[in-house]
C-alpha atoms as a PDB file:
ATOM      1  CA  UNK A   1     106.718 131.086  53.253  1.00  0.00           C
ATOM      2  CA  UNK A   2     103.811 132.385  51.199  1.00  0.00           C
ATOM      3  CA  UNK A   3     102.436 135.922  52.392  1.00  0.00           C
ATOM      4  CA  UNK A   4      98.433 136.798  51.545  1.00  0.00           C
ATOM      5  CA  UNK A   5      96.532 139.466  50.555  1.00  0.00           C
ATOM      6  CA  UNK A   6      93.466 139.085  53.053  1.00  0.00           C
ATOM      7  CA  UNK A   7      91.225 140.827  51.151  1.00  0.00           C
ATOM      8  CA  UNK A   8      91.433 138.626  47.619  1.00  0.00           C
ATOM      9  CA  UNK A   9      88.809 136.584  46.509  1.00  0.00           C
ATOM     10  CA  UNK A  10      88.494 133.610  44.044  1.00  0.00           C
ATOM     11  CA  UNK A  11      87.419 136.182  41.484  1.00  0.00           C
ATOM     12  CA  UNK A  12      88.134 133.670  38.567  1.00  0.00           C
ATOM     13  CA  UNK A  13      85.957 135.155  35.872  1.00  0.00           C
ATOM     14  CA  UNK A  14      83.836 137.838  35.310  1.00  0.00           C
ATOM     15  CA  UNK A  15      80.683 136.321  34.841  1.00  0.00           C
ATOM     16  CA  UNK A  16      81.143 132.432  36.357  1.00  0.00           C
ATOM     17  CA  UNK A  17      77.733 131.382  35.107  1.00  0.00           C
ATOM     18  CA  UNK A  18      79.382 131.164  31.534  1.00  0.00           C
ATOM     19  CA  UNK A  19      82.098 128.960  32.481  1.00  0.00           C
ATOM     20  CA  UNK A  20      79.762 126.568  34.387  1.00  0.00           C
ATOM     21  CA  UNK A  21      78.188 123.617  33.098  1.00  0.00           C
ATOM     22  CA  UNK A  22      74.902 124.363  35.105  1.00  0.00           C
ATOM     23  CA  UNK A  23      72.105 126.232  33.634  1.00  0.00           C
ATOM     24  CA  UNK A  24      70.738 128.131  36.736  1.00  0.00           C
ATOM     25  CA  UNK A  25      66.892 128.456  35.418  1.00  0.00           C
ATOM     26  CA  UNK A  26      67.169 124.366  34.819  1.00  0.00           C
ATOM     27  CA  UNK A  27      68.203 124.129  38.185  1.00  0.00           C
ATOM     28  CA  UNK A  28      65.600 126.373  40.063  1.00  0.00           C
ATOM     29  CA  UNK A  29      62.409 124.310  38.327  1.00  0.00           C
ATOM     30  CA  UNK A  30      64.500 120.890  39.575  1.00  0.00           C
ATOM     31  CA  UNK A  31      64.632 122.403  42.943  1.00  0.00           C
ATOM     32  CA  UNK A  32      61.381 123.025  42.891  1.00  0.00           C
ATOM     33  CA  UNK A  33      60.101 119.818  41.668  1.00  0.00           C
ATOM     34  CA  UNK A  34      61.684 118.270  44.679  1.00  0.00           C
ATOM     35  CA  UNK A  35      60.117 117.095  48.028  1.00  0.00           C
ATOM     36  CA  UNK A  36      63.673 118.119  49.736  1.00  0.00           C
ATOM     37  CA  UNK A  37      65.371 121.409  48.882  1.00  0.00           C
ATOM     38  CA  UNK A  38      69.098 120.442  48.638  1.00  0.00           C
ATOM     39  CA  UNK A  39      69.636 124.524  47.449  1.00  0.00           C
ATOM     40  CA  UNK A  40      68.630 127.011  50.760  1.00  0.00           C
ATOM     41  CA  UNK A  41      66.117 129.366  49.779  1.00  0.00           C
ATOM     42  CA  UNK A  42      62.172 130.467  50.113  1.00  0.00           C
ATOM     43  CA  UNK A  43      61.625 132.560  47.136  1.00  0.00           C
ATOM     44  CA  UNK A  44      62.409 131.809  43.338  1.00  0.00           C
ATOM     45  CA  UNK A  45      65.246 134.590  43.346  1.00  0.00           C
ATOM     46  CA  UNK A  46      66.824 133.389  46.617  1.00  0.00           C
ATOM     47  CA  UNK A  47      66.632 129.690  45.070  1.00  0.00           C
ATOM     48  CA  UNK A  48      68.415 131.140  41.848  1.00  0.00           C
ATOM     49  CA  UNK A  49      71.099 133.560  43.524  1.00  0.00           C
ATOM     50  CA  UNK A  50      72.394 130.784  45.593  1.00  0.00           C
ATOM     51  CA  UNK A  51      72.351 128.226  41.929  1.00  0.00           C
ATOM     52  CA  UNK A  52      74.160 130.908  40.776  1.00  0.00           C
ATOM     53  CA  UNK A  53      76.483 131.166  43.412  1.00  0.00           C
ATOM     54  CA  UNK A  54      77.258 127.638  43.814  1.00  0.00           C
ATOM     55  CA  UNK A  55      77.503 127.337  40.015  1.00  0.00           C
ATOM     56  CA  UNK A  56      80.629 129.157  40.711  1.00  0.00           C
ATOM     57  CA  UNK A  57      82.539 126.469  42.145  1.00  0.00           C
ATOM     58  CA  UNK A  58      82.182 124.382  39.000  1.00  0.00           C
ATOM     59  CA  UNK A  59      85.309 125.958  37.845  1.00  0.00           C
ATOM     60  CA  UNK A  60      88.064 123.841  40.589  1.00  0.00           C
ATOM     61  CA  UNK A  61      84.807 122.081  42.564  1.00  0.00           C
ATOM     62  CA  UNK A  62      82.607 118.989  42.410  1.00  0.00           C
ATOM     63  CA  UNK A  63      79.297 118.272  43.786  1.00  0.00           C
ATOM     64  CA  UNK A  64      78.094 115.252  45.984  1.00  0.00           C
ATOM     65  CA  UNK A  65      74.522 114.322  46.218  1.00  0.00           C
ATOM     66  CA  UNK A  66      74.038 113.704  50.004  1.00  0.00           C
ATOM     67  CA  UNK A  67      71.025 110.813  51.550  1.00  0.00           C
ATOM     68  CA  UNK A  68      68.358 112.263  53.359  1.00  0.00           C
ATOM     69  CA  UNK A  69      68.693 111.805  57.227  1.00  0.00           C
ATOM     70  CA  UNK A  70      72.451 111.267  56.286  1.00  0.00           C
ATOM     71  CA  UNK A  71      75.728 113.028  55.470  1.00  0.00           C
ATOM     72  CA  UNK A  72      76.864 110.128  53.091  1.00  0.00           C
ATOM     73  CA  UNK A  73      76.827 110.823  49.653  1.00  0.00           C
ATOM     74  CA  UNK A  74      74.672 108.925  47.168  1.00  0.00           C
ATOM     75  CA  UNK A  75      77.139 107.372  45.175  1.00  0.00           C
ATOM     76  CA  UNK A  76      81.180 106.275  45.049  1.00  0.00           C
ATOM     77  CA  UNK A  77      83.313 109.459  44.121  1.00  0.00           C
ATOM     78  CA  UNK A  78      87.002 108.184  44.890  1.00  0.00           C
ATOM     79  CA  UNK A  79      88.597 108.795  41.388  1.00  0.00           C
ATOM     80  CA  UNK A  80      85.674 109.809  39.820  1.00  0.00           C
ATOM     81  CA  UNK A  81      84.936 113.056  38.119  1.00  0.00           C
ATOM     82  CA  UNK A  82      83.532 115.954  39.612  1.00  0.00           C
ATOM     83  CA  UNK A  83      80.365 116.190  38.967  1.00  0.00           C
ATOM     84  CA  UNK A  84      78.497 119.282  38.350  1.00  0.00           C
ATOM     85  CA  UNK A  85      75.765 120.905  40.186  1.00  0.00           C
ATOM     86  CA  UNK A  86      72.510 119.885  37.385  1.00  0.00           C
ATOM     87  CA  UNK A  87      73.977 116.535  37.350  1.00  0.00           C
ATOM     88  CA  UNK A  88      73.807 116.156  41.719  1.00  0.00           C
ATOM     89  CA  UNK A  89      70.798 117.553  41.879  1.00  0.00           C
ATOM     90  CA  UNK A  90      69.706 114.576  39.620  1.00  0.00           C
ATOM     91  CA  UNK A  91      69.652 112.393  42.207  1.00  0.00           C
ATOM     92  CA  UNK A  92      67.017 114.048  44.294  1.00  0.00           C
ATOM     93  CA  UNK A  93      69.086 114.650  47.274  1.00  0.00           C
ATOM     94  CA  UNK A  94      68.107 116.508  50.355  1.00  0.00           C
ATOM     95  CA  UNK A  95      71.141 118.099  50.879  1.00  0.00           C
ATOM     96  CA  UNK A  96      74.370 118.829  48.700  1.00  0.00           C
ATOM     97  CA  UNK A  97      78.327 118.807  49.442  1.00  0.00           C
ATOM     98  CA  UNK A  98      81.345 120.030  47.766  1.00  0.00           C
ATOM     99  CA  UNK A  99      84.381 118.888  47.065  1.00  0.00           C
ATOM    100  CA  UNK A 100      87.851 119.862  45.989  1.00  0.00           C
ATOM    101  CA  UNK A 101      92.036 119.988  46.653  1.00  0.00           C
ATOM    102  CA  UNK A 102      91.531 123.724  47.246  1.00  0.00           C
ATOM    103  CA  UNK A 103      89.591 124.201  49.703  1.00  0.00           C
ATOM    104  CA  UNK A 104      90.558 124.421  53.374  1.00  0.00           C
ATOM    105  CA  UNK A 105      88.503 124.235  56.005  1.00  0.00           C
ATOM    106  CA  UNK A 106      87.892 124.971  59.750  1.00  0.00           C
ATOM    107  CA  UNK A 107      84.821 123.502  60.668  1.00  0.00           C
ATOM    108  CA  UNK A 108      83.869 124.701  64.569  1.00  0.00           C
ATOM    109  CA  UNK A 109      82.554 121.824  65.865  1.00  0.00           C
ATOM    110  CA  UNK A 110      82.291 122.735  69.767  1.00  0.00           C
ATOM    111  CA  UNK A 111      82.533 126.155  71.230  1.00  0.00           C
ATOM    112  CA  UNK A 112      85.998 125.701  72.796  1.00  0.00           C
ATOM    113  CA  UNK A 113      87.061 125.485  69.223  1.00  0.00           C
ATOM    114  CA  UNK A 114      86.570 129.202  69.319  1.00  0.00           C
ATOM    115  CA  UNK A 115      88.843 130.008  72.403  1.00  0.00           C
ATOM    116  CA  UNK A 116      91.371 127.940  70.492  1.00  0.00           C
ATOM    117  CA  UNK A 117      91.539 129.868  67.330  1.00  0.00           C
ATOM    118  CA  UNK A 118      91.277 133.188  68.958  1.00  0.00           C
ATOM    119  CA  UNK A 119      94.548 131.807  71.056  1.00  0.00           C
ATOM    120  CA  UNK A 120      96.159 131.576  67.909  1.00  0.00           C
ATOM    121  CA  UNK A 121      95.332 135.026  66.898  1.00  0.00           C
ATOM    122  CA  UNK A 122      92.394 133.631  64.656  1.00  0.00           C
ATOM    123  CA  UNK A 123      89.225 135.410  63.096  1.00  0.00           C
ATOM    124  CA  UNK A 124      86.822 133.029  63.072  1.00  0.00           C
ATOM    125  CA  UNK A 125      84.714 136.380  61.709  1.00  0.00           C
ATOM    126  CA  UNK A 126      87.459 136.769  59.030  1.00  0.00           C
ATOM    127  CA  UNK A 127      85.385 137.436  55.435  1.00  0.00           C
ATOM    128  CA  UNK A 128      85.337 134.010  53.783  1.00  0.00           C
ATOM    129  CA  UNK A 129      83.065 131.569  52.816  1.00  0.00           C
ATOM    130  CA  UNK A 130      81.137 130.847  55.775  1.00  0.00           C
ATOM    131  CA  UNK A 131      78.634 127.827  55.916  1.00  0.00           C
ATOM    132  CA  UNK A 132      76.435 128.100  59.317  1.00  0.00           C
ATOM    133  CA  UNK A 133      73.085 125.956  60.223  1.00  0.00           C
ATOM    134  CA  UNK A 134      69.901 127.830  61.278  1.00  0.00           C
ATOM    135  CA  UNK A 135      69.177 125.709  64.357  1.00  0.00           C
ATOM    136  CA  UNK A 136      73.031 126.002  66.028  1.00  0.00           C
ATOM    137  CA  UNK A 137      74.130 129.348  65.430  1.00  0.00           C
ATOM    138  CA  UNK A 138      77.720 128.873  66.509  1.00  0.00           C
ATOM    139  CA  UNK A 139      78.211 125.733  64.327  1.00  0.00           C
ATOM    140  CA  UNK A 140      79.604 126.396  61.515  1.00  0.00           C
ATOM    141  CA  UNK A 141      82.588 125.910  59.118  1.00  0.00           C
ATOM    142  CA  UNK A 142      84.990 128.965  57.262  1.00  0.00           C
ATOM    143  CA  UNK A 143      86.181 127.620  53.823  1.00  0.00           C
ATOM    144  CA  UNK A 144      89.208 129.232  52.370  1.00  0.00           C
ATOM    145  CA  UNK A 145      90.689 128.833  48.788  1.00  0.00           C
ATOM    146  CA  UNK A 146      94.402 127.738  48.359  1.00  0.00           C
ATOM    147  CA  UNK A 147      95.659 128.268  45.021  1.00  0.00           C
ATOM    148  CA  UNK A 148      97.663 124.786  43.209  1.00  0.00           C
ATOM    149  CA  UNK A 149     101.040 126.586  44.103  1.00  0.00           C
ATOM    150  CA  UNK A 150     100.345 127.267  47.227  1.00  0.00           C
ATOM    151  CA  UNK A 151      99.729 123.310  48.045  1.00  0.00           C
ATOM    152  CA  UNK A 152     103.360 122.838  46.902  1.00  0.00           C
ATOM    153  CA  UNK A 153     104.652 124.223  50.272  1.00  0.00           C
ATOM    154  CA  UNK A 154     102.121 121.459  52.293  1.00  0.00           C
ATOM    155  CA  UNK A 155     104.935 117.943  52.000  1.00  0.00           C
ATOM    156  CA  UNK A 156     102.019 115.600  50.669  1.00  0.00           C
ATOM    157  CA  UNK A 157      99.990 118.409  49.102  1.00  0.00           C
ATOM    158  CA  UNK A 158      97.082 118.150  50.851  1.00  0.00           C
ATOM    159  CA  UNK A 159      95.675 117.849  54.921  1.00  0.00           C
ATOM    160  CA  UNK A 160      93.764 114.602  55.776  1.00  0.00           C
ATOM    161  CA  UNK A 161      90.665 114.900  57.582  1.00  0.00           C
ATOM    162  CA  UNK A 162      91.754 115.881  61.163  1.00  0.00           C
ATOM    163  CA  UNK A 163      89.729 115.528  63.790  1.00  0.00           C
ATOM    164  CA  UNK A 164      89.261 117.748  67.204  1.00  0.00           C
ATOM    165  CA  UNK A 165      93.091 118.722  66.851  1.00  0.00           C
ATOM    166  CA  UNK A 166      94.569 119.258  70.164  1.00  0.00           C
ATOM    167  CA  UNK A 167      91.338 118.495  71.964  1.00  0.00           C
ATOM    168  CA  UNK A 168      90.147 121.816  70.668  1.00  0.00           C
ATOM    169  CA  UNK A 169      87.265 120.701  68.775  1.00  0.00           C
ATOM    170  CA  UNK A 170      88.280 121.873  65.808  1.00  0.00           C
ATOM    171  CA  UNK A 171      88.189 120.004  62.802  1.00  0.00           C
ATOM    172  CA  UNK A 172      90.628 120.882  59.735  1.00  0.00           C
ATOM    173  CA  UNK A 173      91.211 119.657  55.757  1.00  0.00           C
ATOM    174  CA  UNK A 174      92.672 120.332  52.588  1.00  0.00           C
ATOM    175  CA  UNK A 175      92.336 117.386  50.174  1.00  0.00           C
ATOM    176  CA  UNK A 176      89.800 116.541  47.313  1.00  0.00           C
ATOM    177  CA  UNK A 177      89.175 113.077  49.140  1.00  0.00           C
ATOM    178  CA  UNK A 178      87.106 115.005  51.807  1.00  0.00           C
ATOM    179  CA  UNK A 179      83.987 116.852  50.850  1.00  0.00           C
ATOM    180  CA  UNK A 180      81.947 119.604  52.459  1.00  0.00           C
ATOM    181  CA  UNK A 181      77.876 120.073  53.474  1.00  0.00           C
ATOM    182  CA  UNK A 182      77.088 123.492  52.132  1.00  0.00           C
ATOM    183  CA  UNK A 183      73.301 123.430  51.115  1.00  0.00           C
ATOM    184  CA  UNK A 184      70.111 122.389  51.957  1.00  0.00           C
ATOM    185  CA  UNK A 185      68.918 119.923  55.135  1.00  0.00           C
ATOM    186  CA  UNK A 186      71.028 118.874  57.968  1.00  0.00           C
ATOM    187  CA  UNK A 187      71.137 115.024  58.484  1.00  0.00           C
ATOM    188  CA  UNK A 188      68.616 115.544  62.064  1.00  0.00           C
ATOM    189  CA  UNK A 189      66.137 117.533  59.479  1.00  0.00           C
ATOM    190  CA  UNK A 190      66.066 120.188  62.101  1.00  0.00           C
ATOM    191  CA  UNK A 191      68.144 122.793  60.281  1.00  0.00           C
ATOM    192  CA  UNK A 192      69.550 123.753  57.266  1.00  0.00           C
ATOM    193  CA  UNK A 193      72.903 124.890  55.669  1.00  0.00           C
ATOM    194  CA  UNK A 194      73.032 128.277  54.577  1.00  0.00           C
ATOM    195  CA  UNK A 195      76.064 131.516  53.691  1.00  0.00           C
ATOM    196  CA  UNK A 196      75.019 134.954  55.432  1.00  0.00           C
ATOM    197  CA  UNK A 197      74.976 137.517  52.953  1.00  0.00           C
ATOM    198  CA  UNK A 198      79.077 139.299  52.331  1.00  0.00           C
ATOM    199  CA  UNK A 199      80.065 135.508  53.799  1.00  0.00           C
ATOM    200  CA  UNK A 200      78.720 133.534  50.938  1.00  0.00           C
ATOM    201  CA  UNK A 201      80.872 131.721  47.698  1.00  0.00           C
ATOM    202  CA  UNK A 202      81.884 135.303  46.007  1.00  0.00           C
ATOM    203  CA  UNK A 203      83.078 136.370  49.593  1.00  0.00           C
ATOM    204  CA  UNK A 204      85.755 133.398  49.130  1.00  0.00           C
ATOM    205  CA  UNK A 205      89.108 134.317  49.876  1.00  0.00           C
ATOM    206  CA  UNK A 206      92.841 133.300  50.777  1.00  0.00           C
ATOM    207  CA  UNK A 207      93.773 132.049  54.250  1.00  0.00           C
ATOM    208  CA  UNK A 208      95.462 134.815  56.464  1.00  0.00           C
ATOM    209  CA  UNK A 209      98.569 134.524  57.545  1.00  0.00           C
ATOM    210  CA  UNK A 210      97.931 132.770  60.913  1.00  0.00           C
ATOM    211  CA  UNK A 211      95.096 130.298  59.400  1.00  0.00           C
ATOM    212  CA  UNK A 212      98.240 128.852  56.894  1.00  0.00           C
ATOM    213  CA  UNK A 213     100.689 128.664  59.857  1.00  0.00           C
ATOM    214  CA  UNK A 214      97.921 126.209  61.672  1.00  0.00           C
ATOM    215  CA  UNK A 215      97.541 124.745  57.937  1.00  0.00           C
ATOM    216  CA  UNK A 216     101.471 123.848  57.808  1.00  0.00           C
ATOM    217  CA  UNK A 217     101.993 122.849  61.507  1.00  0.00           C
ATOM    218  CA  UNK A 218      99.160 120.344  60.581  1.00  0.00           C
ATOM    219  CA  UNK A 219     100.324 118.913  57.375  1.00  0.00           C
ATOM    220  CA  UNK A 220     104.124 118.729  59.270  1.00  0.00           C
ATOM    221  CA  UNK A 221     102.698 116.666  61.382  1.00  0.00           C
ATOM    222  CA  UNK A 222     101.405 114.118  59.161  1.00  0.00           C
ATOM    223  CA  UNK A 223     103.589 111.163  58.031  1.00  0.00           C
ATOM    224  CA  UNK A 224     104.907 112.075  54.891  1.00  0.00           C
ATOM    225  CA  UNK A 225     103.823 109.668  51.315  1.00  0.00           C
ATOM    226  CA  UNK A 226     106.234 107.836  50.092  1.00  0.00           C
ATOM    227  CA  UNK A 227     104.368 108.676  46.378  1.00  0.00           C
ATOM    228  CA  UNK A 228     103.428 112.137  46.869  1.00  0.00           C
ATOM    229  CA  UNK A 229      99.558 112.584  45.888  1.00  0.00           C
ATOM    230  CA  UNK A 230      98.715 115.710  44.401  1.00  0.00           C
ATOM    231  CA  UNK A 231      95.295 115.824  43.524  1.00  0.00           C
ATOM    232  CA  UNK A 232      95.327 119.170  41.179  1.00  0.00           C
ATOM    233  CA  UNK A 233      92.499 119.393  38.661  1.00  0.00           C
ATOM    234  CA  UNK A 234      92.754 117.820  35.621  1.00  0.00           C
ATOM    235  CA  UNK A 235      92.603 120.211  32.673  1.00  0.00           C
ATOM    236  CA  UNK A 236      90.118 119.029  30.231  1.00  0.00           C
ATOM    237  CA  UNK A 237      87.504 120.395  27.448  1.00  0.00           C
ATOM    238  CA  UNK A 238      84.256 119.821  26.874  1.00  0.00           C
ATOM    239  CA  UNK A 239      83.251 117.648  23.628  1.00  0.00           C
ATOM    240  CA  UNK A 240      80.581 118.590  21.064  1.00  0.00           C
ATOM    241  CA  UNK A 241      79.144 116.412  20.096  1.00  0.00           C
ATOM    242  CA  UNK A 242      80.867 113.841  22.196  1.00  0.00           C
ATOM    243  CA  UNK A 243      82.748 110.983  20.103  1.00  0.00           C
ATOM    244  CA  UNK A 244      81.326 108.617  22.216  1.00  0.00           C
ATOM    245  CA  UNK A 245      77.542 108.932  22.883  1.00  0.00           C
ATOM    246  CA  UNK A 246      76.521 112.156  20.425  1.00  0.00           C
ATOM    247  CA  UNK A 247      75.679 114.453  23.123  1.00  0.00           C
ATOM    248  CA  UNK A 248      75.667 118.024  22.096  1.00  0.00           C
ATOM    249  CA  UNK A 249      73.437 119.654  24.505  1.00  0.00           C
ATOM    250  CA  UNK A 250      74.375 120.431  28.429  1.00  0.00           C
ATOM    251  CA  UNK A 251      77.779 119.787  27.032  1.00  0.00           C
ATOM    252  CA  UNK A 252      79.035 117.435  29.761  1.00  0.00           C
ATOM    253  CA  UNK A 253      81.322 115.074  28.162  1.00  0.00           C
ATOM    254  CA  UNK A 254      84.697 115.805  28.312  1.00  0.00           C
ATOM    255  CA  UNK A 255      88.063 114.985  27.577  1.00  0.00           C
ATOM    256  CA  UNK A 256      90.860 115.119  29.269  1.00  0.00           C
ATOM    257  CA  UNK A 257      94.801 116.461  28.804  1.00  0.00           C
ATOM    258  CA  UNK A 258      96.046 112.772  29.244  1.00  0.00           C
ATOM    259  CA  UNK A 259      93.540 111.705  26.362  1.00  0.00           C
ATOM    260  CA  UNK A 260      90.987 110.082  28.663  1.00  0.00           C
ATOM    261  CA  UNK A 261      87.305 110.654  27.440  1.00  0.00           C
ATOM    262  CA  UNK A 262      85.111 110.776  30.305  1.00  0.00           C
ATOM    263  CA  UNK A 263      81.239 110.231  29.077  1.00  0.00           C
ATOM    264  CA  UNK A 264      78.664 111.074  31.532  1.00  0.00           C
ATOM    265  CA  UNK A 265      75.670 109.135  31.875  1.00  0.00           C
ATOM    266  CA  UNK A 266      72.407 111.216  31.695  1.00  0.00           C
ATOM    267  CA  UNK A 267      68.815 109.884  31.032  1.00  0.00           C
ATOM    268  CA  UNK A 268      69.257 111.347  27.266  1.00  0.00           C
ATOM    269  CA  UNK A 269      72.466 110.933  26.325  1.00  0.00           C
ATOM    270  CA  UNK A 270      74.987 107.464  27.247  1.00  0.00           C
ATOM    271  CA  UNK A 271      77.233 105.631  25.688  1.00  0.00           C
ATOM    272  CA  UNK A 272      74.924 102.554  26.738  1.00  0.00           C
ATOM    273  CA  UNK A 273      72.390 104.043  25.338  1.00  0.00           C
ATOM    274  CA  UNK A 274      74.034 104.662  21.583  1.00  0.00           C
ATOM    275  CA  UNK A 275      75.759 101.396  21.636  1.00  0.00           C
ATOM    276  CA  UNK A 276      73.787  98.766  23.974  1.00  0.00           C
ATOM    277  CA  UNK A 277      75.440  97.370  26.925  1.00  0.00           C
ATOM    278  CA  UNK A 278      79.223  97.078  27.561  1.00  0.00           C
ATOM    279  CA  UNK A 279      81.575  95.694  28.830  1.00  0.00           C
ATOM    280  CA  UNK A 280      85.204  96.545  29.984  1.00  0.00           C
ATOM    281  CA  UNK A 281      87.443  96.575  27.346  1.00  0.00           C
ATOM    282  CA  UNK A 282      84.511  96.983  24.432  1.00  0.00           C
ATOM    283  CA  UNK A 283      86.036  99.199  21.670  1.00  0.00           C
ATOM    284  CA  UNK A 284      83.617 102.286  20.774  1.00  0.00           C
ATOM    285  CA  UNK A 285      84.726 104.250  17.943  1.00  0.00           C
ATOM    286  CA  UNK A 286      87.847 103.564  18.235  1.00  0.00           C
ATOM    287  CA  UNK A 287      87.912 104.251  22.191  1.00  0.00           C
ATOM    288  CA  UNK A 288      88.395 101.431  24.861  1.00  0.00           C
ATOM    289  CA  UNK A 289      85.427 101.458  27.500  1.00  0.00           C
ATOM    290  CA  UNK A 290      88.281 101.118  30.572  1.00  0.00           C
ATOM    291  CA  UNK A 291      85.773 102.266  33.809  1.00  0.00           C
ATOM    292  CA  UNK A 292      82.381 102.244  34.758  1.00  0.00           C
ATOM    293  CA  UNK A 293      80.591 103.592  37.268  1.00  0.00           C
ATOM    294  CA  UNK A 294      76.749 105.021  37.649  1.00  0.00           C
ATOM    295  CA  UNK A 295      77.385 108.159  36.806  1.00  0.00           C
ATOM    296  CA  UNK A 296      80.574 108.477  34.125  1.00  0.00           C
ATOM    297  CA  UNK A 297      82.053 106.137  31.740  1.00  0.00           C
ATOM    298  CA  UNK A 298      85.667 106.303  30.981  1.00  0.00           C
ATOM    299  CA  UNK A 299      87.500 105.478  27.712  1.00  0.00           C
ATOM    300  CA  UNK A 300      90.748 105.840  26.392  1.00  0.00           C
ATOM    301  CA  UNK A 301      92.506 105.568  22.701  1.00  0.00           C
ATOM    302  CA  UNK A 302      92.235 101.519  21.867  1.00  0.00           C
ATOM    303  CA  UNK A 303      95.972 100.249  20.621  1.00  0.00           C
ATOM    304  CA  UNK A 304      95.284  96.572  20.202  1.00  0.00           C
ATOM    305  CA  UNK A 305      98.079  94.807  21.158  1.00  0.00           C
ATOM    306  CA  UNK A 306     100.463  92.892  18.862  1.00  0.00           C
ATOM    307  CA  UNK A 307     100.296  88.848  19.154  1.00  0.00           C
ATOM    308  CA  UNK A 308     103.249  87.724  20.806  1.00  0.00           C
ATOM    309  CA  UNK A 309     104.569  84.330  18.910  1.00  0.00           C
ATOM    310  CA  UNK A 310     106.676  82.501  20.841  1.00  0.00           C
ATOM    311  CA  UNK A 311     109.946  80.822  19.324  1.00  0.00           C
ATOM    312  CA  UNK A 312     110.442  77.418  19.979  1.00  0.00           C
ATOM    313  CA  UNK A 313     114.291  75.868  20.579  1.00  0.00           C
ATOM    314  CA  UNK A 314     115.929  74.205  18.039  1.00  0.00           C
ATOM    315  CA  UNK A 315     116.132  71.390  19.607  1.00  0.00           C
ATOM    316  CA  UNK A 316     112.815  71.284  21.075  1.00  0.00           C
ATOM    317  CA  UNK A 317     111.694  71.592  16.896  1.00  0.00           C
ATOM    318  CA  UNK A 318     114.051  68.829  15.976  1.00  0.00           C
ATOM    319  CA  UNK A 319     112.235  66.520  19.130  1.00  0.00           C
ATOM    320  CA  UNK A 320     108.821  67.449  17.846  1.00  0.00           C
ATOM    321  CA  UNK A 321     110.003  66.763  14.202  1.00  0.00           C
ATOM    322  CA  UNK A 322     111.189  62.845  14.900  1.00  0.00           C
ATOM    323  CA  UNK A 323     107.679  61.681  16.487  1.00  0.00           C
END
């Protein structure tokens, strides 16, 4: 059993804006040439603290465009890569989620959720990440990080979606298939997501000790896989150029540890637009096209496979050979 220093946050690199893919003064004009606001903010320097701060997350996170009037996302992201925070604001959304296998979350979804956490011997004021609405004060959701070795004591890695556990009204997960609102309108247009200030992305921090003993009695609880899923990050660098469409500017292209070249679809750069339209299993420069979807090609090395000749019996010859 893991013990945690309360007061630790993410604190991944000294200056996270270098390590994202976002360019925060790109993504202040897009905000600002939208009719929605998926970022919370009324001034320019609000707008760009909070880019910056949800640039941050680029580093473990993805980002989910999210519908207007809706909480579904904008496009399929089940075994897709994450995107980053220019490339969901792209799609014009009104609001924005996050997603990733390291976050765990307590969303209060009913007041009695509070008298059950304080039961436990809960904060639910406890110096996280906090994500609150401005028209229900006491809805809102405190997201903790959970280091990759940490996940190793959970027995499938992760915490499905769980719903009002024990009638408390308390929802709980842990698991990159599950994805967070943290920014801009709520679905009813009536409010909007927002961090207070000390409760905001560089606030994130570790669960205490009696937040991971509701984390494991949870994940007990579950049936266990029979194939474990562990849904880690996938190391990768970014390409420039990239081998596949050229692009060597908002360096988004990447490739992967397991040699799979993921080549992101942008309105300048494409591998559709360099090479026409494919198809799977087109060959580009030596890569196989081997996914598709809207927002991210995927290729891998092309090893053409050898012709397989098959040998006739003798006798079957000698038959052939007398007609």
């Amino acid at each position: 059993m893991a013990y945690f220093n309360t007061k630790a946050t993410i604190g991944v690199v000294a200056d996270p804006i270098l390590a994202s893919k976002s360019d925060p003064l790109h993504m202040l004009q897009m905000v600002k040439n939208l009719k929605c606001h998926p970022v919370t903010g009324v001034t320019d320097d609000e707008i760009l603290l909070r880019a910056r701060n949800l640039a941050h997350l680029e580093l473990f996170c993805g980002f989910l465009p999210i519908w207007k009037g809706k909480k579904s996302p904008m496009l399929k992201y089940g075994g897709e890569p994450n995107l980053s925070l220019q490339e969901a604001l792209g799609f014009k959304p009104a609001s924005l989620a996050v997603r990733s296998p390291n976050l765990l979350t307590l969303d209060n979804d009913k007041e009695s959720s509070f008298d059950f956490v304080a039961q436990r011997g809960i904060d639910f004021t406890f110096p996280t990440w906090h994500i609150r609405r401005t028209d229900k004060e006491f809805r809102f959701k405190q997201v903790f990080y959970v280091p990759d070795e940490l996940l190793a004591e959970l027995p499938n890695g992760s915490i499905k979606r769980t719903i009002n556990y024990c009638d408390s009204g308390l929802d709980v997960f842990l698991s990159n298939s599950c994805y967070i609102l943290c920014d801009g309108e709520h679905e009813k247009g009536k409010g909007r997501y927002y961090s207070p200030n000390g409760l905001d992305i560089p606030d994130l921090a570790t669960p205490p000790k009696e937040v991971w003993d509701l984390a494991l009695e949870i994940a007990k609880g579950e049936p266990k896989s029979k194939t474990r899923k562990r849904y880690y990050n996938t190391k990768s660098r970014k390409m420039n150029p990239c081998i596949i469409c050229g692009r060597d500017e908002r360096l988004w292209c990447s490739e992967s540890d397991n040699g799979l070249i993921f080549c992101m679809n942008g309105s300048t750069f494409s591998s559709e637009r360099e090479h026409g339209s494919l198809n799977i299993g087109d060959v580009v420069n030596g890569y196989a096209l081997v996914k598709q979807s809207p927002t991210c090609n995927t290729f891998k090395f092309h090893e053409p496979q050898k012709r397989h000749t098959p040998i006739r019996p003798i006798r079957r010859r000698k038959a052939l050979a007398r007609r």
